[in-house]
Protein backbone atom coordinates (compact mmCIF):
# COMPACT_ATOMS: atom_id res chain seq x y z
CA UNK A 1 80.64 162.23 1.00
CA UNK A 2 82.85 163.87 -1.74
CA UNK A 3 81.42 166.07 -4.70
CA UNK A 4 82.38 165.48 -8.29
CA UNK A 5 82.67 167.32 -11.26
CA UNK A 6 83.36 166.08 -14.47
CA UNK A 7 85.22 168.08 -17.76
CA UNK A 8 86.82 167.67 -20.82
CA UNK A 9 84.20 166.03 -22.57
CA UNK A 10 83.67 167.10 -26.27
CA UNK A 11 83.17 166.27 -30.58
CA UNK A 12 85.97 164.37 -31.83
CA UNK A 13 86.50 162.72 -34.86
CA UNK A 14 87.91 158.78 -34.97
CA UNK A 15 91.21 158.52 -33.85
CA UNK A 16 91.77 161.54 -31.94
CA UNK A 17 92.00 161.61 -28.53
CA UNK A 18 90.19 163.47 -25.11
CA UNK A 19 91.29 164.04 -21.50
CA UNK A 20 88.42 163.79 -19.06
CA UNK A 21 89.01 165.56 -15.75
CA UNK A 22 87.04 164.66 -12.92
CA UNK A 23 87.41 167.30 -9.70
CA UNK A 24 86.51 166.52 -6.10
CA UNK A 25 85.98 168.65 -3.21
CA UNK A 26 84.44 167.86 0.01
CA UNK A 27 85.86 164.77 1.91
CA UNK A 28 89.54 163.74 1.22
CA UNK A 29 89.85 162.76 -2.16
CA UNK A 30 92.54 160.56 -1.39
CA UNK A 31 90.82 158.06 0.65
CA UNK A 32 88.64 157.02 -2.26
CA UNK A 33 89.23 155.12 -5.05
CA UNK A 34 87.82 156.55 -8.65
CA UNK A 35 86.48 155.10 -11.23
CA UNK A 36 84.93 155.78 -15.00
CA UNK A 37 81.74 154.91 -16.27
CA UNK A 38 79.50 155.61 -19.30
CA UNK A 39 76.56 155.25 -20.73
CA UNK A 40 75.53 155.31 -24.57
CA UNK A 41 71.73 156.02 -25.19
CA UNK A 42 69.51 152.89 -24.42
CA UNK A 43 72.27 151.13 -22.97
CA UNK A 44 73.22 150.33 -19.25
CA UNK A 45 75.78 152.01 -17.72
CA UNK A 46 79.42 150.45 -17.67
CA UNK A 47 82.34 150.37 -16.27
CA UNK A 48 85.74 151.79 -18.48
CA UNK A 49 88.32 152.30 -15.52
CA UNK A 50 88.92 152.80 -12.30
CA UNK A 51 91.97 153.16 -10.31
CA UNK A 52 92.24 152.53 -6.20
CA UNK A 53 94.02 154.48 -3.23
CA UNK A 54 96.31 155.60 -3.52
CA UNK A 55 96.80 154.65 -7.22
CA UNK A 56 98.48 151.24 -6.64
CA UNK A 57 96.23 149.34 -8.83
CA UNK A 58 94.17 150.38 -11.88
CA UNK A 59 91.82 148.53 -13.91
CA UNK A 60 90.31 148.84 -17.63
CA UNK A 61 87.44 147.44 -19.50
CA UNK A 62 88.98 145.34 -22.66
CA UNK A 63 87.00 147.52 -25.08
CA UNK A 64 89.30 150.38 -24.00
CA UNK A 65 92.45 148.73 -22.55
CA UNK A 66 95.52 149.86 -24.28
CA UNK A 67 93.77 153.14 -25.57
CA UNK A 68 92.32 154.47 -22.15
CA UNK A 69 94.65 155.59 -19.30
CA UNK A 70 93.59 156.42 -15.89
CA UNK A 71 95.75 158.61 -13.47
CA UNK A 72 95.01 160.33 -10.33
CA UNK A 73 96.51 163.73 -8.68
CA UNK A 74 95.46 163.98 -5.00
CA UNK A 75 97.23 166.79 -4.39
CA UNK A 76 94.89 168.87 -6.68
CA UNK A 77 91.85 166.08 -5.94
CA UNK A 78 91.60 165.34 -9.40
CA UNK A 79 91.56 162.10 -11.62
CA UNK A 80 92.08 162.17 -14.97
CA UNK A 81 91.23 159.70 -17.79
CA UNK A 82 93.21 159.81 -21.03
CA UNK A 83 91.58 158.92 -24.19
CA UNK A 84 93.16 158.00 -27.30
CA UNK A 85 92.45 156.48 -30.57
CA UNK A 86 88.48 157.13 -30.41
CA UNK A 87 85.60 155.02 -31.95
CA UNK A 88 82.09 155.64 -32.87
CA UNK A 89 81.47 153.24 -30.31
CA UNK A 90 83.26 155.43 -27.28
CA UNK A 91 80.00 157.91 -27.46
CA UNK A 92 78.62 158.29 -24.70
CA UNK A 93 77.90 160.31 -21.12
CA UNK A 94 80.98 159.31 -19.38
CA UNK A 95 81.04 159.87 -15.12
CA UNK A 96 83.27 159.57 -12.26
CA UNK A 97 82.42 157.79 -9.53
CA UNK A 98 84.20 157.63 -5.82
CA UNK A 99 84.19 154.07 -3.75
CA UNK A 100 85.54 153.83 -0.25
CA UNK A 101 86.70 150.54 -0.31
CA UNK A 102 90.04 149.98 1.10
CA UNK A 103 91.97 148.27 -0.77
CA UNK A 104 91.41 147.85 -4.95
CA UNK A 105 88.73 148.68 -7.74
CA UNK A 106 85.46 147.73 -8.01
CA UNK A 107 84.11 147.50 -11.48
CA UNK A 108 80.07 147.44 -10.08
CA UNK A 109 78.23 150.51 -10.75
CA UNK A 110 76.56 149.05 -7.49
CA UNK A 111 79.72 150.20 -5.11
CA UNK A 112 80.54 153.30 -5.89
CA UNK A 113 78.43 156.01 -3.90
CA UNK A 114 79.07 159.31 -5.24
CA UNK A 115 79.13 160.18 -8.71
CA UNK A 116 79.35 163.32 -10.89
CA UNK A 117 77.08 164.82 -13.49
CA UNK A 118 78.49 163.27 -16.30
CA UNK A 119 80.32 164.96 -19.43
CA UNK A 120 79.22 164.00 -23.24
CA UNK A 121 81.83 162.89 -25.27
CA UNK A 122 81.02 162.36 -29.26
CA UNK A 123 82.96 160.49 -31.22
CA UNK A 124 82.00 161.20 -35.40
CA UNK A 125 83.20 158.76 -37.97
């Protein structure tokens, strides 16, 4: 099991940009892959990105492909997800989530066993 903490999370106004931090401590951090998730009010959670072990592969949702990038640091157990040109529609509790799998990066909520608290991020118009 590996414990996660997200930060970073904030008020921003449209078109600006945010750097989530997600930390991990416990197992090793490296044999995980990480993803991104959020969740706007009355809506499910989704996925935004997620990027495998040991960062070969990484994976975006198309709302936020070409604006989000993910990036991991295992040597400080940390992944990072950079955030530019912000919408409205980007509001939301966004969390980190660590899968096991292999090999790749899952995009179901379903896989992913240990996730952080979460971290608001507001977007105003």
């Amino acid at each position: 099991q590996v414990q996660l903490v997200e930060s970073g999370g904030g008020l921003v106004q449209a078109g600006g940009s945010l750097r989530l931090s997600c930390a991990a401590s416990g197992r090793t951090f490296s044999g995980y892959a990480t993803g991104w998730f959020r969740q706007a009010p009355g809506k499910e959670r989704e996925f935004v990105a997620g990027i495998s072990r040991p960062g070969l592969s990484t994976a975006y949702a198309d709302s936020v492909k070409g604006r989000f990038t993910i990036s991991r640091d295992d040597a400080k157990n940390t992944v990072f997800l950079q955030m530019s040109s912000l919408k409205p529609e980007d509001t939301a509790v966004y969390y980190c989530a660590a899968d096991d799998r292999p090999y790749g990066v899952s995009r179901s909520v379903s896989t992913y066993g240990d996730w952080g608290p979460g971290t608001q991020v507001t977007v105003s118009s």
